[in-house]
C-alpha atoms as a PDB file:
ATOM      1  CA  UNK A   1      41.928 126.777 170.526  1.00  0.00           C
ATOM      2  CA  UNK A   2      44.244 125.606 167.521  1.00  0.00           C
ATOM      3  CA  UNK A   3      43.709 129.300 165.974  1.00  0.00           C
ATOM      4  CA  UNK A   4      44.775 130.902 168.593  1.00  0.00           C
ATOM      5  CA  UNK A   5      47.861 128.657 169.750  1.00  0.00           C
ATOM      6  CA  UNK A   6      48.695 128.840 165.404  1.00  0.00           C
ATOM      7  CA  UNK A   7      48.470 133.276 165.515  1.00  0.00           C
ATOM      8  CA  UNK A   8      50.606 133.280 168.618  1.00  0.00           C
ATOM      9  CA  UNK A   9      53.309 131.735 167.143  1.00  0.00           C
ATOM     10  CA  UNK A  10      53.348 133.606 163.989  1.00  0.00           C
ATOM     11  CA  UNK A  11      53.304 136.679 166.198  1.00  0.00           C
ATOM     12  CA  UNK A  12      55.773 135.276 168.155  1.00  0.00           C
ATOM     13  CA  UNK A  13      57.615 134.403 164.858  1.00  0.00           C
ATOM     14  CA  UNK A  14      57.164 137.712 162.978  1.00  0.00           C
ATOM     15  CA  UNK A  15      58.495 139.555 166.393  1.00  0.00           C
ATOM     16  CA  UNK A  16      61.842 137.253 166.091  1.00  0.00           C
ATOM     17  CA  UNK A  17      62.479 138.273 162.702  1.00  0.00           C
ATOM     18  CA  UNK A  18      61.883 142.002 163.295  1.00  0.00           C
ATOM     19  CA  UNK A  19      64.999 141.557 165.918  1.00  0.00           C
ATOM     20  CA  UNK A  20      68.551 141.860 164.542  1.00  0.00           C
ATOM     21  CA  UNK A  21      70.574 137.940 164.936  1.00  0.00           C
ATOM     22  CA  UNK A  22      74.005 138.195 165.686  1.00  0.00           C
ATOM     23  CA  UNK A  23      76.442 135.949 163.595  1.00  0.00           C
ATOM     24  CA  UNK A  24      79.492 135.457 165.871  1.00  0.00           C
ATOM     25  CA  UNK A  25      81.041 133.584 163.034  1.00  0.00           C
ATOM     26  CA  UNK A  26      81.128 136.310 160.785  1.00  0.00           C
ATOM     27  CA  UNK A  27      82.316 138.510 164.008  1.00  0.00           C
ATOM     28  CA  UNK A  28      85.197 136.267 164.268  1.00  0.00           C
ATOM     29  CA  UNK A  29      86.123 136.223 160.762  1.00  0.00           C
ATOM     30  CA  UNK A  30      86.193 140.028 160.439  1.00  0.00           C
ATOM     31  CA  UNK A  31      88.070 140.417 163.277  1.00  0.00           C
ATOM     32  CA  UNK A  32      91.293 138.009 162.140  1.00  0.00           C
ATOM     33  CA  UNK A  33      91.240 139.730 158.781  1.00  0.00           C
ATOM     34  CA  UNK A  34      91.088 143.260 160.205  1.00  0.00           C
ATOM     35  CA  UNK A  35      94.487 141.964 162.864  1.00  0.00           C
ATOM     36  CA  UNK A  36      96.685 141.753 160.595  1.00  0.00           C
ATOM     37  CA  UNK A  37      96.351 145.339 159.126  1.00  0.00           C
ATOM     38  CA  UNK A  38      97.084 146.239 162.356  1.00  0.00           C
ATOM     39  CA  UNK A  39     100.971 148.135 162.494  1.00  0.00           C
ATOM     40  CA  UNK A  40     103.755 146.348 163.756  1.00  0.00           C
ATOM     41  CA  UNK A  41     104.462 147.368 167.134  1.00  0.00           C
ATOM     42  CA  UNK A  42     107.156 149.912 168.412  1.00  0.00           C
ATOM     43  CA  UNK A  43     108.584 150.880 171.566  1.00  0.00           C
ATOM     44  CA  UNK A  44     106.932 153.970 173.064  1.00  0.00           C
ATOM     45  CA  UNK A  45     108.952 154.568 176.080  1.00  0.00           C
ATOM     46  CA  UNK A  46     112.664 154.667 176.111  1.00  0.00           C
ATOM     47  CA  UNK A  47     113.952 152.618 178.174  1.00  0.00           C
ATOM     48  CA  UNK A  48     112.872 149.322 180.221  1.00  0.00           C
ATOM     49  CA  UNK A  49     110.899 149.965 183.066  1.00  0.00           C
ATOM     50  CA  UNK A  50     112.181 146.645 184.932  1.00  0.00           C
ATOM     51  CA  UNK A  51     116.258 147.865 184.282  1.00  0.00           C
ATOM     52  CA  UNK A  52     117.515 148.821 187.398  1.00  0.00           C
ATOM     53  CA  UNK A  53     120.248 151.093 185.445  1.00  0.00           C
ATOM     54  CA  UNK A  54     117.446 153.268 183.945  1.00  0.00           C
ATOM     55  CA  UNK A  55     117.887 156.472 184.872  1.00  0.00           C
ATOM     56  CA  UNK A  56     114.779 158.403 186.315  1.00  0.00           C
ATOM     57  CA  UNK A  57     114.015 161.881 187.062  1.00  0.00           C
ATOM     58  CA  UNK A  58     114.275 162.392 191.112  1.00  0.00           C
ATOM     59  CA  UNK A  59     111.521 162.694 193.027  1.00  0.00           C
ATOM     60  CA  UNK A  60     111.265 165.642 195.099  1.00  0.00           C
ATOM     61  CA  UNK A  61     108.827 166.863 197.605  1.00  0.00           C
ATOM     62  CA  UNK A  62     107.137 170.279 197.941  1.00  0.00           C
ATOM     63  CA  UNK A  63     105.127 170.803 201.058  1.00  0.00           C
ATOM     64  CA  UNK A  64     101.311 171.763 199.811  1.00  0.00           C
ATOM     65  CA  UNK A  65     100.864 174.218 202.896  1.00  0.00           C
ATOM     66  CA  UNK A  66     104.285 175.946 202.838  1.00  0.00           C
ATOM     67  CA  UNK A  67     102.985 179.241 201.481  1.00  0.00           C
ATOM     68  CA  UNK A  68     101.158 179.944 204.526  1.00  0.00           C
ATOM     69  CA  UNK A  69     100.845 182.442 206.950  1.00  0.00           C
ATOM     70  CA  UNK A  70      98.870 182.588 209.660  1.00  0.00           C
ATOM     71  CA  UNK A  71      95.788 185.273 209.233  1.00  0.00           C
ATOM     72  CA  UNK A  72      94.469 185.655 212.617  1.00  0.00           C
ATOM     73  CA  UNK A  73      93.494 188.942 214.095  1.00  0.00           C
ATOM     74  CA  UNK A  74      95.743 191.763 214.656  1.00  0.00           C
ATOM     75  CA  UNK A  75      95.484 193.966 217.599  1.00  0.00           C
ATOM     76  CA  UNK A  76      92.700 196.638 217.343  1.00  0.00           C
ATOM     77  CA  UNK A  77      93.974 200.451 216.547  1.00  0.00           C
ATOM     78  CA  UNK A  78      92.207 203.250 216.731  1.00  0.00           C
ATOM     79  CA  UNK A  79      90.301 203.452 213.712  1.00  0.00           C
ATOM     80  CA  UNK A  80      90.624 206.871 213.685  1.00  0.00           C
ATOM     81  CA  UNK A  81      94.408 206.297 212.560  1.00  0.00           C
ATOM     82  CA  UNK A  82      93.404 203.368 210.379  1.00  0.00           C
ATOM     83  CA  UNK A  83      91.115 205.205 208.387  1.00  0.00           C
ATOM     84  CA  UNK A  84      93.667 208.653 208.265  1.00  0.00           C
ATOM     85  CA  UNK A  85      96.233 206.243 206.591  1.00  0.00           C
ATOM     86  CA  UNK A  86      94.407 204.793 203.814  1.00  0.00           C
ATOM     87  CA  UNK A  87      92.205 207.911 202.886  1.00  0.00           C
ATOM     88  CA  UNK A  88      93.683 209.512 199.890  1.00  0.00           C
ATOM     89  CA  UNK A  89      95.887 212.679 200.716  1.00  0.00           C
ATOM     90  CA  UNK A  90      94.183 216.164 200.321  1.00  0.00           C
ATOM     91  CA  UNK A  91      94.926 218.197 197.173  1.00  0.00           C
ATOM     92  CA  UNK A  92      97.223 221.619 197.738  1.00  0.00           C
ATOM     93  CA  UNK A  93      95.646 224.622 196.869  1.00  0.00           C
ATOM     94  CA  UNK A  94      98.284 226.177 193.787  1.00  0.00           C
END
């Protein structure tokens, strides 16, 4: 019973040392050196977003469905005469 209980916990032991420990420490400490080579910040936009004197493009609206027309059925015609209008005219004899 000892045996077993002692190769459990070197299993158990050799399994924890296969796994990689994090060292938040060291985390930390990387991570304040690596701020300051950070650049100096700049101002991206041009002016203040909170200035009511800021002048903005206008917004203007453009209806989504103004190009429409309506495509519903036409009146039948003969297709007799539908069919004489699109066919391609007969060549003249020279």
């Amino acid at each position: 019973m000892l045996t077993l209980s002692g190769a459990k916990s070197a299993a158990a032991s050799a399994a924890r040392g296969r796994h990689f420990r994090f060292n938040w420490p060291l985390l930390a400490a990387t991570a304040l050196a690596l701020s300051g080579c950070s650049p100096a910040t700049t101002q991206v936009a041009g002016a203040d977003p909170a200035d009511p004197a800021a002048k903005v493009a206008r917004a203007g609206y453009r209806s989504t469905i103004a190009p429409y027309t309506s495509l519903r059925p036409a009146t039948p015609a003969p297709w007799r005469e539908r069919n004489e209008n699109v066919a391609p005219q007969p060549k003249q004899d020279r």
